[in-house]
C-alpha atoms as a PDB file:
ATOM      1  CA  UNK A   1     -17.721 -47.160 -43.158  1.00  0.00           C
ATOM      2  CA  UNK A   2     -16.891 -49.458 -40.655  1.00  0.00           C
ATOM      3  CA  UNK A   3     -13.087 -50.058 -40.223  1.00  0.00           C
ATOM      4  CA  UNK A   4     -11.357 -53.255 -39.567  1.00  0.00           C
ATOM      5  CA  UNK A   5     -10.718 -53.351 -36.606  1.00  0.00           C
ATOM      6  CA  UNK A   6     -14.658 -52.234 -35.435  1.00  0.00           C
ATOM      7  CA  UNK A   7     -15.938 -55.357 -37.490  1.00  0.00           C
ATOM      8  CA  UNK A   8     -13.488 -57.359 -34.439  1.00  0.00           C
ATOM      9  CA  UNK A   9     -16.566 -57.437 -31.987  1.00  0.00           C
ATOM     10  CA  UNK A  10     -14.620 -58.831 -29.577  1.00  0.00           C
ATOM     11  CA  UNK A  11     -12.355 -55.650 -28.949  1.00  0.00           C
ATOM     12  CA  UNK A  12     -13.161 -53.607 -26.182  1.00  0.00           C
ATOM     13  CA  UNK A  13     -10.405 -51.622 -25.774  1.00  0.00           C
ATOM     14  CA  UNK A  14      -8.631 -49.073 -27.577  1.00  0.00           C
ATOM     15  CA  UNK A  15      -6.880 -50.842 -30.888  1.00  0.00           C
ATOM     16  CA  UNK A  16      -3.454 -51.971 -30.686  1.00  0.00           C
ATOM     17  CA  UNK A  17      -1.213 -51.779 -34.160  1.00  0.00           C
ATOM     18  CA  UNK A  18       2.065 -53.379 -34.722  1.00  0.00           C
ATOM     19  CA  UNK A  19       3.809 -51.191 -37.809  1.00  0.00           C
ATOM     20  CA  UNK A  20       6.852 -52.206 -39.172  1.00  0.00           C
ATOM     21  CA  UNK A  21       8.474 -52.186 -42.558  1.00  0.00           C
ATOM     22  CA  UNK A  22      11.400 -54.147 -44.702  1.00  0.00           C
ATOM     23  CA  UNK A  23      12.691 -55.003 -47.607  1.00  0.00           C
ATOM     24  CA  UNK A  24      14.288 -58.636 -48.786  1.00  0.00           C
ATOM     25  CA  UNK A  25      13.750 -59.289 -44.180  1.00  0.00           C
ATOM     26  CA  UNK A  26      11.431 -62.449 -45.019  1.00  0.00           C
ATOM     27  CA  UNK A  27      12.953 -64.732 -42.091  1.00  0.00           C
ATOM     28  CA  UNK A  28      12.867 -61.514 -39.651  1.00  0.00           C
ATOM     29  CA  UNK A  29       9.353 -60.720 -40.664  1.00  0.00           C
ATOM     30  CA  UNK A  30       8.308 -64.650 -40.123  1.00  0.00           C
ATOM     31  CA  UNK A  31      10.932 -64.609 -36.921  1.00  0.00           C
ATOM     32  CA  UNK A  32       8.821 -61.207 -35.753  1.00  0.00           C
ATOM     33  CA  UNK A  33       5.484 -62.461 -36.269  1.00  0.00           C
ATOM     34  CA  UNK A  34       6.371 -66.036 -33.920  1.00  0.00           C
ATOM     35  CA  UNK A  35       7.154 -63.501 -31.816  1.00  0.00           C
ATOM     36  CA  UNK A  36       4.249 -61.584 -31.839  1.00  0.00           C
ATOM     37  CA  UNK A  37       2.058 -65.262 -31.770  1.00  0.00           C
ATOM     38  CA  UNK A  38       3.792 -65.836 -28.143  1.00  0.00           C
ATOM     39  CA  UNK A  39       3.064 -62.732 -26.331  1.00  0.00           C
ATOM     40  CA  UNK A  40       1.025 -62.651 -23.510  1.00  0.00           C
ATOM     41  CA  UNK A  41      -0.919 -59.871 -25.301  1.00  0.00           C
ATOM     42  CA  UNK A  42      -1.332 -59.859 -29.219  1.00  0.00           C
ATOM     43  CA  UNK A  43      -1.903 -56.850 -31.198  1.00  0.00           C
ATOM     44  CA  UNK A  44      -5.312 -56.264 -33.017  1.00  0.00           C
ATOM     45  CA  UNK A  45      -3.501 -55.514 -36.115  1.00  0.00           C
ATOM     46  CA  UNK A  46       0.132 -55.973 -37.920  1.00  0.00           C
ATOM     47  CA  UNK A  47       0.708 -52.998 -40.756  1.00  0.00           C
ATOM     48  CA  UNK A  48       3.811 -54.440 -43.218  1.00  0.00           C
ATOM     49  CA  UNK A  49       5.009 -51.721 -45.209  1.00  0.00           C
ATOM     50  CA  UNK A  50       7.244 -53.066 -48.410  1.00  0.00           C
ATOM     51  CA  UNK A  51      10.008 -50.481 -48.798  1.00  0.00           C
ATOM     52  CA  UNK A  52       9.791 -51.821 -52.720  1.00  0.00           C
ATOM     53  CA  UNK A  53       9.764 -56.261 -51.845  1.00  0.00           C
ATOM     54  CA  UNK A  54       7.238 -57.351 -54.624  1.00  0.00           C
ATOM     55  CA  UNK A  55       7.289 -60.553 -52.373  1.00  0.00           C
ATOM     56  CA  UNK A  56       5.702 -58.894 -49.905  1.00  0.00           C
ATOM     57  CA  UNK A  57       3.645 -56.965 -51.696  1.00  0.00           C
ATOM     58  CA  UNK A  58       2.518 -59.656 -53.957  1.00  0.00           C
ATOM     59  CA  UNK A  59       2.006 -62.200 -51.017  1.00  0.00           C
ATOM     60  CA  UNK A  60       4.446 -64.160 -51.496  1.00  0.00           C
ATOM     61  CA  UNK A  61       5.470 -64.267 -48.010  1.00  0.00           C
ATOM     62  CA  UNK A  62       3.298 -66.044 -45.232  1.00  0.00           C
ATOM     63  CA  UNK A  63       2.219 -62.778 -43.490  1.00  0.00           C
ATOM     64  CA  UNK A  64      -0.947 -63.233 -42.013  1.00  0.00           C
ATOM     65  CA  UNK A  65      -1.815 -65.344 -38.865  1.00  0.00           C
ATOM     66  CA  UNK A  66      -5.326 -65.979 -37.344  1.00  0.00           C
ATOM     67  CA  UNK A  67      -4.932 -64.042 -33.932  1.00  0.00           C
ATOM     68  CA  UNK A  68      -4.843 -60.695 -35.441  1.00  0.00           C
ATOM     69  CA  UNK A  69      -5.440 -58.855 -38.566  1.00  0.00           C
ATOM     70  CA  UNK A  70      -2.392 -58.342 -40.989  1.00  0.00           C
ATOM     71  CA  UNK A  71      -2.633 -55.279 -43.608  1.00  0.00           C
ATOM     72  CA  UNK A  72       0.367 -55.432 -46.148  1.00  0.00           C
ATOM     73  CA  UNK A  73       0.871 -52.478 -48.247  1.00  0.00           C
ATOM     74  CA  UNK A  74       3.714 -50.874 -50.326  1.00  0.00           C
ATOM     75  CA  UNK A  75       5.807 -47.973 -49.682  1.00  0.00           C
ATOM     76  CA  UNK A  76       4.397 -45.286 -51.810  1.00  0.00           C
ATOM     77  CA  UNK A  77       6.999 -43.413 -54.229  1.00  0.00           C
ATOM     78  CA  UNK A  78       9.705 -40.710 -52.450  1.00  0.00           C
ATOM     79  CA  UNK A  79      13.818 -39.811 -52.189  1.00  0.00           C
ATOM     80  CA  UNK A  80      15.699 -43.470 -51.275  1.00  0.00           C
ATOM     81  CA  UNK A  81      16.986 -41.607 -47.990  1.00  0.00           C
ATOM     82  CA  UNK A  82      14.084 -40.901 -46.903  1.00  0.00           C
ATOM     83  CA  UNK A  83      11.774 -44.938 -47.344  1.00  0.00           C
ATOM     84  CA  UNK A  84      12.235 -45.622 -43.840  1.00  0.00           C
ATOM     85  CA  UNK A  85      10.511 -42.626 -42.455  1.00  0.00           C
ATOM     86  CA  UNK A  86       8.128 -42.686 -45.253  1.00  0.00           C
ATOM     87  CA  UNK A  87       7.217 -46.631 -44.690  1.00  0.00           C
ATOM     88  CA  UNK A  88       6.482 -45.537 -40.799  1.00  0.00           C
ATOM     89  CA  UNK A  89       4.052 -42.601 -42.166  1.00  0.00           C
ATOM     90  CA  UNK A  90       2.110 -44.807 -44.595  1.00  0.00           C
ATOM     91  CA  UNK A  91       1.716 -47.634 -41.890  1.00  0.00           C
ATOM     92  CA  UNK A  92       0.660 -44.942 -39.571  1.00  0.00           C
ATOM     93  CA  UNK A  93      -1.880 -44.003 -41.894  1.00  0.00           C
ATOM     94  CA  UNK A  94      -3.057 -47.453 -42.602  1.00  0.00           C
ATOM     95  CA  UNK A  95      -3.232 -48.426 -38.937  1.00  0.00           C
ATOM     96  CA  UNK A  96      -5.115 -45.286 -37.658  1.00  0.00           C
ATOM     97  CA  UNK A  97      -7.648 -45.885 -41.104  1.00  0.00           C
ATOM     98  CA  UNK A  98      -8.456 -49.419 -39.807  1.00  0.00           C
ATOM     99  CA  UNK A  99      -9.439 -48.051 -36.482  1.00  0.00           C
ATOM    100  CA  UNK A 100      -6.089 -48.737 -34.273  1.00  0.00           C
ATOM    101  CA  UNK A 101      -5.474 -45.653 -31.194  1.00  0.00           C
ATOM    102  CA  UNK A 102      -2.223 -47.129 -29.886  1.00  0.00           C
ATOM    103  CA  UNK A 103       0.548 -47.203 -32.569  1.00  0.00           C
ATOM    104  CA  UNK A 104       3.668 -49.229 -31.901  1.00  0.00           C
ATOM    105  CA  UNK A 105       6.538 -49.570 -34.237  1.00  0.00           C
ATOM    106  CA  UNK A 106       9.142 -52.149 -34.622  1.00  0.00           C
ATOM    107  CA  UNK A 107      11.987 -52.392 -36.830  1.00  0.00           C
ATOM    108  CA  UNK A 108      11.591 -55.733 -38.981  1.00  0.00           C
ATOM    109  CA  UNK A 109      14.339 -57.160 -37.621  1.00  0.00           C
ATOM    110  CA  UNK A 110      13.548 -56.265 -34.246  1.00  0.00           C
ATOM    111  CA  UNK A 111      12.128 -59.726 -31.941  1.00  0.00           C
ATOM    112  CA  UNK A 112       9.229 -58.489 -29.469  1.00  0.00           C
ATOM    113  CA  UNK A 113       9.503 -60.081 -26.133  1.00  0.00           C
ATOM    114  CA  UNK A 114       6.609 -61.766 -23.704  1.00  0.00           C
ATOM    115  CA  UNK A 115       5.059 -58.538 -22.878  1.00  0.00           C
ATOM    116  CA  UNK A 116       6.229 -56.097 -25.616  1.00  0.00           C
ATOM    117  CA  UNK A 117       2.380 -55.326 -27.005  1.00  0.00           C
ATOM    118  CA  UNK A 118       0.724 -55.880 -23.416  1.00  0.00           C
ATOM    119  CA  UNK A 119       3.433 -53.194 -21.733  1.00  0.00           C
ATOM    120  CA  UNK A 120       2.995 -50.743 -24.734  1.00  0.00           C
ATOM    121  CA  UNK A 121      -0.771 -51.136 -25.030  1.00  0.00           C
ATOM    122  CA  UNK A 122      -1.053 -50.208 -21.077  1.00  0.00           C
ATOM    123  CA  UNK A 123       1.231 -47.216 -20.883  1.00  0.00           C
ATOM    124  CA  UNK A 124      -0.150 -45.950 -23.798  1.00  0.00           C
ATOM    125  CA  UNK A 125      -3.664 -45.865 -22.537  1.00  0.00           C
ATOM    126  CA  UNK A 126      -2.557 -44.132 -19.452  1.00  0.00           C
ATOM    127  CA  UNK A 127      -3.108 -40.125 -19.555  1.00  0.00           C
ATOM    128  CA  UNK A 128       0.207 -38.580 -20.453  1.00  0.00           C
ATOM    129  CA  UNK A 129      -0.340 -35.240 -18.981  1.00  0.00           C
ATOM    130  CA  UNK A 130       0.261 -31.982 -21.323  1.00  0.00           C
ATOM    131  CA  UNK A 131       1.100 -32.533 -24.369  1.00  0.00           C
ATOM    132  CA  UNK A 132       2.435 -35.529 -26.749  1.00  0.00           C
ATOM    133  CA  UNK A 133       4.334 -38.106 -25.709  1.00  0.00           C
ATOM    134  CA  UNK A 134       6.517 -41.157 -27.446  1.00  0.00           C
ATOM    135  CA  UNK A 135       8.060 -44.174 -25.214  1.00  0.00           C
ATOM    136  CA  UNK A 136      10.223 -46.051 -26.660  1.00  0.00           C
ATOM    137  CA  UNK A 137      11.595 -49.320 -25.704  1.00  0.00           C
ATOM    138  CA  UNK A 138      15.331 -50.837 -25.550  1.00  0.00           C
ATOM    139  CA  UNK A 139      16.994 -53.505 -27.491  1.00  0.00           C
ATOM    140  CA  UNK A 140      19.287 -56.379 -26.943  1.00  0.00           C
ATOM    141  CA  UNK A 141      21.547 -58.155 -29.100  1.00  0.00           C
ATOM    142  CA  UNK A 142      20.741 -62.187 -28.541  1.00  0.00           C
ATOM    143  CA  UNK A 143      23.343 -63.179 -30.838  1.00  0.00           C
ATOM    144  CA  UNK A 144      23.307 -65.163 -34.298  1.00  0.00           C
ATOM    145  CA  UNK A 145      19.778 -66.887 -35.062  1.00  0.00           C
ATOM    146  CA  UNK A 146      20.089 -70.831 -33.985  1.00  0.00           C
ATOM    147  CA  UNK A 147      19.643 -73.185 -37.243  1.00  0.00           C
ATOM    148  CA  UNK A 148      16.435 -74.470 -34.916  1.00  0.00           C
ATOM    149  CA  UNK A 149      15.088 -70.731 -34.339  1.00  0.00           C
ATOM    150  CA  UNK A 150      15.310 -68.792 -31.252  1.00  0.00           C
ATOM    151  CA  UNK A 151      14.807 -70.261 -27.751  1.00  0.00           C
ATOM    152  CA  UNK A 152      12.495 -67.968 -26.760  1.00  0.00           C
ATOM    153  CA  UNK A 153      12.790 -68.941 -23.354  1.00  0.00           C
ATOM    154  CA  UNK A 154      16.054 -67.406 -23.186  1.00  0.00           C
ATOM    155  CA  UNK A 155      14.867 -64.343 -24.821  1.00  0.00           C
ATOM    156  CA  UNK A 156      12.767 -63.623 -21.840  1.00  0.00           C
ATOM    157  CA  UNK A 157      15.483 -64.236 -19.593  1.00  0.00           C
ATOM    158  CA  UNK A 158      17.586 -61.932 -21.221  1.00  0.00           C
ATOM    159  CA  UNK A 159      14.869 -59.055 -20.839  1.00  0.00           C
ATOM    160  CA  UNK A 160      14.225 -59.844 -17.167  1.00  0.00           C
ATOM    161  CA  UNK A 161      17.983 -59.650 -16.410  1.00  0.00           C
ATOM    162  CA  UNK A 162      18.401 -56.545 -18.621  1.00  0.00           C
ATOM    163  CA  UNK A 163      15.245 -55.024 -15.894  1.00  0.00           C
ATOM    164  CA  UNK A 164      17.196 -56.643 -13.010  1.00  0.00           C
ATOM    165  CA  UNK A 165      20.306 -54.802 -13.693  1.00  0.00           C
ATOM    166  CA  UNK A 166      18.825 -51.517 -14.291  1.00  0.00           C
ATOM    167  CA  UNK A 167      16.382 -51.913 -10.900  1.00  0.00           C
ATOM    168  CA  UNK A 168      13.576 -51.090 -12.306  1.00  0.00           C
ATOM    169  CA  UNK A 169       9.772 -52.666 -12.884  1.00  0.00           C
ATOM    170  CA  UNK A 170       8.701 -53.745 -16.052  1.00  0.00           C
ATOM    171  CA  UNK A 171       5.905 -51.214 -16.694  1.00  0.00           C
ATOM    172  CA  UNK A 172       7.496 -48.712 -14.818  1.00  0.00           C
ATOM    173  CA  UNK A 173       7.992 -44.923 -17.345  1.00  0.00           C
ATOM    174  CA  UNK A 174      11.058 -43.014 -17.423  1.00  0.00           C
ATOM    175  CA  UNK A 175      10.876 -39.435 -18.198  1.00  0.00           C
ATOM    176  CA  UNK A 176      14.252 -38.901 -21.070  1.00  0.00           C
ATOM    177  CA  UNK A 177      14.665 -35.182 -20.565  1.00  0.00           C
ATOM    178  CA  UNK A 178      16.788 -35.208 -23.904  1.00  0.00           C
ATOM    179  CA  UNK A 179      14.184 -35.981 -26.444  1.00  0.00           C
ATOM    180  CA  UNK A 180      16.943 -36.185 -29.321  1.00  0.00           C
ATOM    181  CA  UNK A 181      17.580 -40.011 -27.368  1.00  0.00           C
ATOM    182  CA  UNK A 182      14.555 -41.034 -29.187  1.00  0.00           C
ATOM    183  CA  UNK A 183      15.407 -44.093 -31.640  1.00  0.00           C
ATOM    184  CA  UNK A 184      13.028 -45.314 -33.616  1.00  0.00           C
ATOM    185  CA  UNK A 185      13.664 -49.088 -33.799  1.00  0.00           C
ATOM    186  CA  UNK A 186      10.672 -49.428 -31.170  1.00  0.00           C
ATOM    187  CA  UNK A 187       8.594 -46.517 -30.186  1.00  0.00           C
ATOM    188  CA  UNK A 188       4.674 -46.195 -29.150  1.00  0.00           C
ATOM    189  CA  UNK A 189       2.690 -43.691 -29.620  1.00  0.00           C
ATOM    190  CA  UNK A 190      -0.916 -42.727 -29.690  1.00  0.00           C
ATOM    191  CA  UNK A 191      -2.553 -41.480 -32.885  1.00  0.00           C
ATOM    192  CA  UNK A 192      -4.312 -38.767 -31.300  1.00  0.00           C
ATOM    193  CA  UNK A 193      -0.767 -37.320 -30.104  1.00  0.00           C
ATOM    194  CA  UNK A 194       1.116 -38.673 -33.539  1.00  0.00           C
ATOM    195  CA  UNK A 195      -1.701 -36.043 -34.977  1.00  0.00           C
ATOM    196  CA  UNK A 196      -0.541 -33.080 -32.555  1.00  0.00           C
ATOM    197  CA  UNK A 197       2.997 -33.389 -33.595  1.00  0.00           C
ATOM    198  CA  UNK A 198       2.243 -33.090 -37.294  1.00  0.00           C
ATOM    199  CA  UNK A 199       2.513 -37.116 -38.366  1.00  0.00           C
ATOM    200  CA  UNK A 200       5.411 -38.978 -38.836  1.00  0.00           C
ATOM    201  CA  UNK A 201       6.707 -36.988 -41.993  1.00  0.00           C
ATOM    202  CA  UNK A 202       8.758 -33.103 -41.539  1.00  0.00           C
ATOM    203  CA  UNK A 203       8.877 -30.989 -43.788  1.00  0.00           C
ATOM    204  CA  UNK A 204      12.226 -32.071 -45.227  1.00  0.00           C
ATOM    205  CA  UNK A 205      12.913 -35.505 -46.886  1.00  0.00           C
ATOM    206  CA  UNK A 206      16.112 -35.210 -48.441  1.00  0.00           C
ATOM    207  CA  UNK A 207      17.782 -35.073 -45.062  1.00  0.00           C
ATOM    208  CA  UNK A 208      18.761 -38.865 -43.463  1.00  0.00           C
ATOM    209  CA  UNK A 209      18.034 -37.598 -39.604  1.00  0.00           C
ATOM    210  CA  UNK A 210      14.543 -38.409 -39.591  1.00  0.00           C
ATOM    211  CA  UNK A 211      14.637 -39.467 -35.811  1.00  0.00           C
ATOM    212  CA  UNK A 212      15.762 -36.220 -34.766  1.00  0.00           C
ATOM    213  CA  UNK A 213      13.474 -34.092 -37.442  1.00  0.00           C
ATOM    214  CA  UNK A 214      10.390 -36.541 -35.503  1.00  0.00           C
ATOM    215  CA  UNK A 215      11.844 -35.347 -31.921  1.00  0.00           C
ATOM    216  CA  UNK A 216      12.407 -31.595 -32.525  1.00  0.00           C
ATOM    217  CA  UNK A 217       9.100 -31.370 -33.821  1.00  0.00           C
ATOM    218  CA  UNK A 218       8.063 -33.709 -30.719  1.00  0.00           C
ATOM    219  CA  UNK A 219       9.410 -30.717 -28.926  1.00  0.00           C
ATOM    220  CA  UNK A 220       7.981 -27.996 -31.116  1.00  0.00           C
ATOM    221  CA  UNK A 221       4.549 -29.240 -30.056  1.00  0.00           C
ATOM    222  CA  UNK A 222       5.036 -29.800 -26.237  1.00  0.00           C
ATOM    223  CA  UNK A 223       5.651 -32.848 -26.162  1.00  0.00           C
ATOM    224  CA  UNK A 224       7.681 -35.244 -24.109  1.00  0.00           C
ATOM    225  CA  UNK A 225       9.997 -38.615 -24.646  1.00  0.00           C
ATOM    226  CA  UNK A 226       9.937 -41.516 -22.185  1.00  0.00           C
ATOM    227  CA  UNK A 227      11.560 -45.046 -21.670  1.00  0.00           C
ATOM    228  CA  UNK A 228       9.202 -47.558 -20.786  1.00  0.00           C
ATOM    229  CA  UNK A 229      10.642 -50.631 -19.535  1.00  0.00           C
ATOM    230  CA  UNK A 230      10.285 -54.241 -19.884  1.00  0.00           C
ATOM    231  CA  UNK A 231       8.918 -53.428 -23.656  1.00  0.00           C
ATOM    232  CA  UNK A 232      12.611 -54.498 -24.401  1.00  0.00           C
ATOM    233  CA  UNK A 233      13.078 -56.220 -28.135  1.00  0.00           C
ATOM    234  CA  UNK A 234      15.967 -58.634 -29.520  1.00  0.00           C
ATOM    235  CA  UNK A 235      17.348 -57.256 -32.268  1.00  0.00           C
ATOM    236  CA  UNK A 236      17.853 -59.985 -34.657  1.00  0.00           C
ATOM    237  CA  UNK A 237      21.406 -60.005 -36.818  1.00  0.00           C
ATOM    238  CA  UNK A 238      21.129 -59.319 -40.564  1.00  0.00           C
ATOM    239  CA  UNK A 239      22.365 -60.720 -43.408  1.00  0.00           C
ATOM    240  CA  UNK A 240      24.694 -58.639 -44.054  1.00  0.00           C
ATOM    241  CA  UNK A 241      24.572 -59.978 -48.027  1.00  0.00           C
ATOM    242  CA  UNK A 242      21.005 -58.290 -48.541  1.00  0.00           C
ATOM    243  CA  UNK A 243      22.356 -54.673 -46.912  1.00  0.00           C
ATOM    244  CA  UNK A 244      22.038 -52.018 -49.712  1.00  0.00           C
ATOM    245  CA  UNK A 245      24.944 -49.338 -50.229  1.00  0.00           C
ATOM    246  CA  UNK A 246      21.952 -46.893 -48.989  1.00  0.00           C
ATOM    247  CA  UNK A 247      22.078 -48.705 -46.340  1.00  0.00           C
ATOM    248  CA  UNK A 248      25.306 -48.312 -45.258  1.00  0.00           C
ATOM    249  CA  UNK A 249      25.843 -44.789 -45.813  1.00  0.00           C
ATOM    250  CA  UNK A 250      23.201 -44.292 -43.545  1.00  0.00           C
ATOM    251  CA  UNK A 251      24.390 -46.486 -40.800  1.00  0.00           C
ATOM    252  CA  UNK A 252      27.795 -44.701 -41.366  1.00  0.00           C
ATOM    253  CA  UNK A 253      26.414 -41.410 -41.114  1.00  0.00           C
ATOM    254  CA  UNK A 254      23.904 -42.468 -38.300  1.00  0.00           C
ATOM    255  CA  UNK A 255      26.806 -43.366 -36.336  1.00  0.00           C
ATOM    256  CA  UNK A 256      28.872 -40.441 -37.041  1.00  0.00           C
ATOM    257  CA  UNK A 257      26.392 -38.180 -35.589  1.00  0.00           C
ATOM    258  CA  UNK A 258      25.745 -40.447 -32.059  1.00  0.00           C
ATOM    259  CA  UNK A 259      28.963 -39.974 -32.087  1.00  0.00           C
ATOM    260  CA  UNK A 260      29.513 -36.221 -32.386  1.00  0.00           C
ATOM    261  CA  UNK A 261      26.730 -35.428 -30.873  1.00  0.00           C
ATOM    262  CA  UNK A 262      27.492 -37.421 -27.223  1.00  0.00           C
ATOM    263  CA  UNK A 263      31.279 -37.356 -27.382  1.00  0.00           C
ATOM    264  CA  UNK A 264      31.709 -41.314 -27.562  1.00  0.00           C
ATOM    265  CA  UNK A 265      32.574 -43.999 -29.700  1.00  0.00           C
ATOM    266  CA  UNK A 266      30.488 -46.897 -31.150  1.00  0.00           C
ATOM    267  CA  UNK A 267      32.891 -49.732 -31.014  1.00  0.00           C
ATOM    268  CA  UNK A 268      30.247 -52.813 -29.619  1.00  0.00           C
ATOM    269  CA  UNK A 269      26.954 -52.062 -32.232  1.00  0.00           C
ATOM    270  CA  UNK A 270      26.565 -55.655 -33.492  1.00  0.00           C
ATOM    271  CA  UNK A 271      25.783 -54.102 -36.998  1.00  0.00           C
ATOM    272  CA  UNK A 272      28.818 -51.897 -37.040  1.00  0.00           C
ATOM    273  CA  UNK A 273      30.876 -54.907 -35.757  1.00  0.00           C
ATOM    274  CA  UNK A 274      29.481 -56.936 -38.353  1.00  0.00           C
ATOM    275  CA  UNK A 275      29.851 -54.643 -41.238  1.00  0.00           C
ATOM    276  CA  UNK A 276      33.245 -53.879 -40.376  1.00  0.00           C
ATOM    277  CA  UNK A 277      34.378 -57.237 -39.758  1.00  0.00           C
ATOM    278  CA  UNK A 278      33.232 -57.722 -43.519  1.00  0.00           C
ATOM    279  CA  UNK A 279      34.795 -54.853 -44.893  1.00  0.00           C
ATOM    280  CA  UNK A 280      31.957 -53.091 -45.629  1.00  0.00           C
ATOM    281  CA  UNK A 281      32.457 -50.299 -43.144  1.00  0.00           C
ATOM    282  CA  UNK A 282      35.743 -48.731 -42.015  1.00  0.00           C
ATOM    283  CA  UNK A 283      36.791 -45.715 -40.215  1.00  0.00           C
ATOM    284  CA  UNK A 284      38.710 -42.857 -42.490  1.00  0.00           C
ATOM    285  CA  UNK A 285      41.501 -40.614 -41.528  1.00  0.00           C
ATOM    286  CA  UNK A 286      39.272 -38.820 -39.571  1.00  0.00           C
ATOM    287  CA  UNK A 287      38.521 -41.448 -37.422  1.00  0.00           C
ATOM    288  CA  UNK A 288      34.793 -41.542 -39.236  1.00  0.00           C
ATOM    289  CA  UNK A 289      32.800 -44.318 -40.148  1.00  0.00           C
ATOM    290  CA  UNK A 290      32.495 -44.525 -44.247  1.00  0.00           C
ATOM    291  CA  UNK A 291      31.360 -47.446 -46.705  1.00  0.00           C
ATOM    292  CA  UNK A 292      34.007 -49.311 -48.441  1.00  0.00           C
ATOM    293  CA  UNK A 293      34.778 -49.779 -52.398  1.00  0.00           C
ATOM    294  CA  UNK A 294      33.766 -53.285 -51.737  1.00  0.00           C
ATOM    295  CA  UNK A 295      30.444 -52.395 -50.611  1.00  0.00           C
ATOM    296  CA  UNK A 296      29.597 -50.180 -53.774  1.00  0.00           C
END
């Protein structure tokens, strides 16, 4: 059967896919996809995974756009803790079905820069030596969305100086010896090597570390994490209003760990900020970050 992105004649290279997933994130998903419109480079295909939004599953939502194929599909059924990791594996799926190679994903709220797809789509054609390999990209906080939308103008500035400061090319791979780094807001990834590792899904889903699960078994199978720069996206605030209680327990836990694990404190995360600021998050007695009775 011919997939869809062989019935795209005009493709001859391997097949890029954009996979991201969300729940009540309409203006980030429309915000994303203006994103994706600009860049220098499009993708060949744009997997939505609903994490249970019967707007997006039910169209509701102006998904689709004429440079690229859009596939929307719902989350199928699993543990609450564990729809994030489980909306990456069935967009993986989807994507690799309709014929994609190179897999990139991108948290919803997550604003792809100028050359996000055309820097990923290169590196990940490049030979990565023995074994797997994931590259992952950086973000940048651009501050609250303008009633007018984002300048994206600006955005590109902010990437170039964010390269400028750092002194390196955009292109240019950095081997992360400490594959427990990797964060999952924007990774790439080819489907032959997502295949080696085992797919995105462990063998555990009631646990909430699903990054680290996907980089031990990166490990497991040889495998190696890199930063690729100049792939940078600008992570676009959330309303904090449609954040579930899930949600926050796992950003509060998420953060507890970062901050066990490398001996620091997370005191400038615009979503911590936020959440605190609105007395949904707090730190205990322990000096740990918990959810709030008002958030219940």
């Amino acid at each position: 059967m011919t997939s869809v992105l062989q019935a795209r004649s005009t493709i001859d290279r391997p097949g890029v896919a954009v996979i991201t997933a969300g729940y009540r994130q309409h203006d980030a998903h429309l915000d994303q996809i203006g994103g994706l419109a600009r860049s220098a480079v499009t993708p060949d295909l744009h997997v939505i995974i609903s994490m249970g939004d019967r707007d997006l599953t039910r169209g509701r939502v102006p998904l689709h756009h004429d440079r690229w194929e859009t596939i929307v599909r719902a989350m199928p059924p699993g543990p609450q803790r564990a729809r994030r990791v489980l909306a990456r594996d069935a967009g993986a799926r989807v994507a690799v079905e309709a014929g994609a190679e190179l897999l990139v994903f991108l948290d919803a709220d997550a604003l792809p820069s100028l050359h996000f797809v055309e820097q990923y789509a290169e590196a990940l054609a490049q030979p990565s030596g023995r074994g797997p390999r994931v590259l992952c990209g950086g973000l940048v906080d651009p501050g609250p969305r303008p009633e007018a939308g984002y300048q994206w103008s600006r955005l590109d500035q902010m990437v170039a100086e964010d390269l400028a400061a750092g002194g390196v090319a955009a292109g240019q791979v950095v081997p992360e010896p400490q594959v427990e780094r990797l964060r999952a807001a924007s990774f790439g990834i080819t489907a032959t090597d997502l295949e080696a590792i085992g797919g995105m899904l462990g063998p555990e889903l009631s646990t909430s570390e699903h990054d680290l699960d996907f980089a031990s078994r990166l490990r497991e199978a040889g495998g190696s994490l890199a930063r690729l720069m100049g792939v940078t996206a600008l992570r676009r605030p959330r309303n904090l209003a449609d954040v579930t209680p899930v949600e926050l327990d796992t950003l509060a836990k998420a953060a507890n760990r970062f901050e066990e694990r490398w001996d620091t404190r997370l005191s400038v995360v615009p979503v911590l900020v936020a959440a605190e600021r609105a007395g949904l998050l707090r730190r205990d007695k322990d000096n740990l970050w918990v959810r709030t009775a008002a958030a219940a």
